[in-house]
Protein backbone atom coordinates (compact mmCIF):
# COMPACT_ATOMS: atom_id res chain seq x y z
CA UNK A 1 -3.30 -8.68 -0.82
CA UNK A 2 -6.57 -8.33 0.81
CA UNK A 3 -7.86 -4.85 2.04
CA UNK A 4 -10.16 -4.14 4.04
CA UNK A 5 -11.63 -0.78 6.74
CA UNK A 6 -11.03 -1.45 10.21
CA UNK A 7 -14.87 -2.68 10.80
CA UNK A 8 -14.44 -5.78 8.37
CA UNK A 9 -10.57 -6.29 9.58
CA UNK A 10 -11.83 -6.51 12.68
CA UNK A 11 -14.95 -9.07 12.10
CA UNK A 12 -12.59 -11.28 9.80
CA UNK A 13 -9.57 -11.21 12.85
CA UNK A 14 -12.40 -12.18 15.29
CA UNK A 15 -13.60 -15.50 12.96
CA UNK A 16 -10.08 -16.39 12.23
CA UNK A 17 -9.75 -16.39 16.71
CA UNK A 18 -12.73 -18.28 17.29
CA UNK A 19 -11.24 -21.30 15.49
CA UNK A 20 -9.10 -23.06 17.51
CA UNK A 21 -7.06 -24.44 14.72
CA UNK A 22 -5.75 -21.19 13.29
CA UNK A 23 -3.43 -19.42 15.25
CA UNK A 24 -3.71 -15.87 14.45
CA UNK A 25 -0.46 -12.80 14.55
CA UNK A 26 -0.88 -9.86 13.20
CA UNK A 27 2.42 -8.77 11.71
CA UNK A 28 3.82 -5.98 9.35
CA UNK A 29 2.91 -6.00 5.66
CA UNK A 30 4.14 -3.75 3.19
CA UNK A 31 5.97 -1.07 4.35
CA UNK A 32 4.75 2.34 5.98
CA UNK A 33 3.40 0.62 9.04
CA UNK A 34 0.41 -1.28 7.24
CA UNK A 35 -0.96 -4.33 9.50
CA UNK A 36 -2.21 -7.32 8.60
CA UNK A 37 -2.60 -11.22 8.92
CA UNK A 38 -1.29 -13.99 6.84
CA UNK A 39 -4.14 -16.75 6.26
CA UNK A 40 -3.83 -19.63 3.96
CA UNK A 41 -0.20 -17.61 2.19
CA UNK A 42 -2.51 -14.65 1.55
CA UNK A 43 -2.67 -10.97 3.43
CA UNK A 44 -5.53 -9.45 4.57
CA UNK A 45 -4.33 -5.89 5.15
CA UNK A 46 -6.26 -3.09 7.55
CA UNK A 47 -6.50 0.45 5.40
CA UNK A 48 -8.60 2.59 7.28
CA UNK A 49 -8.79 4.21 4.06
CA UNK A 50 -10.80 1.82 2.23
CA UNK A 51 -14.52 2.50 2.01
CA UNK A 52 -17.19 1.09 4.73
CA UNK A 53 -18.80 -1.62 2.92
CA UNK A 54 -15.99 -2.81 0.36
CA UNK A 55 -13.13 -5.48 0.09
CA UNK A 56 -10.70 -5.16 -2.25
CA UNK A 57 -8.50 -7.52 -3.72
CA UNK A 58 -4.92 -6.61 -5.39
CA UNK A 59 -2.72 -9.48 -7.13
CA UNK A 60 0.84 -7.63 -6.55
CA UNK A 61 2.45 -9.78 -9.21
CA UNK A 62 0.55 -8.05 -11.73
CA UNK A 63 1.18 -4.89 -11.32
CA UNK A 64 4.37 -2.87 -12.21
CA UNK A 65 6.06 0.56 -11.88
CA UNK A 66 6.68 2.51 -15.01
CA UNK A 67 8.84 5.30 -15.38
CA UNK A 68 7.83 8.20 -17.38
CA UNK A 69 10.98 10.55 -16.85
CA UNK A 70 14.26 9.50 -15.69
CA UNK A 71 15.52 10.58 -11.82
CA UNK A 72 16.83 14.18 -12.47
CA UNK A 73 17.36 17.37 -10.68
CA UNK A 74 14.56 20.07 -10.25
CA UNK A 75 14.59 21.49 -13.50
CA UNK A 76 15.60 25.47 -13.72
CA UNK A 77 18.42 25.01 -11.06
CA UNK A 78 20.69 22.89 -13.28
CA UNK A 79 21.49 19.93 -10.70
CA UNK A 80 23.20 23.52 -8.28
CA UNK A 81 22.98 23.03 -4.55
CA UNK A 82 21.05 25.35 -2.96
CA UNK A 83 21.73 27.13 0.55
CA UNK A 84 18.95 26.29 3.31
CA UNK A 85 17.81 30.12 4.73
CA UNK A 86 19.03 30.51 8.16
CA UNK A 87 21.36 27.05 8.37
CA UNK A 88 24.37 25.56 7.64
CA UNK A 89 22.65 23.11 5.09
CA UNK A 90 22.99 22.74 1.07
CA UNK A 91 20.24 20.70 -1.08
CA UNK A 92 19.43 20.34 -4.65
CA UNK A 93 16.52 18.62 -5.50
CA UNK A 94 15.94 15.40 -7.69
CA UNK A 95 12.74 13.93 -8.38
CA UNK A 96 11.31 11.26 -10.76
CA UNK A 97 7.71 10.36 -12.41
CA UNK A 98 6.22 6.43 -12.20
CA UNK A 99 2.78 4.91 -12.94
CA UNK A 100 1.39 2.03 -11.62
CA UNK A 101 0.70 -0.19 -14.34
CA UNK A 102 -1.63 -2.99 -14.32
CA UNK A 103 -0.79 -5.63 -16.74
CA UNK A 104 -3.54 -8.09 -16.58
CA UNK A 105 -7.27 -6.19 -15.07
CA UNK A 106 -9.12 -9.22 -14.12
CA UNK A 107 -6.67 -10.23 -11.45
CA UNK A 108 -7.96 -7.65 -9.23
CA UNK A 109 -11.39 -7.54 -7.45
CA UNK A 110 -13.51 -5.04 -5.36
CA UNK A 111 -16.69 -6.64 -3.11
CA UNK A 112 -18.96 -4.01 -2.70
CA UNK A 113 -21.71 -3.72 0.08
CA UNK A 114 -20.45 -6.41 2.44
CA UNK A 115 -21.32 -5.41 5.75
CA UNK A 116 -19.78 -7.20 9.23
């Protein structure tokens, strides 16, 4: 995957349009409503949280998700259901720890001060 802010998205969708021989649809990537196109098998992704003047690159097959604690109730209430104030609602809580792991560095990339 290929992020990018919505300046640089935008400038890369508009070069992809003015060839003729690339038909261009942006479609859903990821999940959580994330946007992007598919060019040449690869997505470049809008994240309007990605700084002005940088592209970053993430290979998704090198990365993992590591657990550090097994799924388990909120500790201190002993996996007991708990009655929601004012409503006719019970709820225990269970929660779990992961880490993003990255198990080989140089397959990711940042391009700093690119400008559109």
């Amino acid at each position: 995957y290929t992020f990018a802010n919505k300046t640089l998205y935008n400038k890369f969708i508009s070069l992809l349009k003015s060839n003729p021989q690339v038909s261009v649809t942006e479609k859903p990537v990821l999940h959580g409503g994330w946007v992007g196109v598919d060019y040449m098998g690869h997505d470049f992704v809008l994240d309007y949280d990605c700084p002005d003047d940088n592209v970053i690159h993430i290979s998704s097959k090198e990365l993992s998700l590591a657990e550090l604690c097994p799924l388990d109730f909120l500790p201190g209430n002993e996996g007991n259901l708990f009655k929601a104030y004012g409503k006719t609602e019970w709820e225990a809580i269970m929660y779990t720890s992961l880490q993003l792991v990255c198990r080989n560095r140089g397959a990711h990339s940042r391009i700093e001060k690119r400008t559109a």
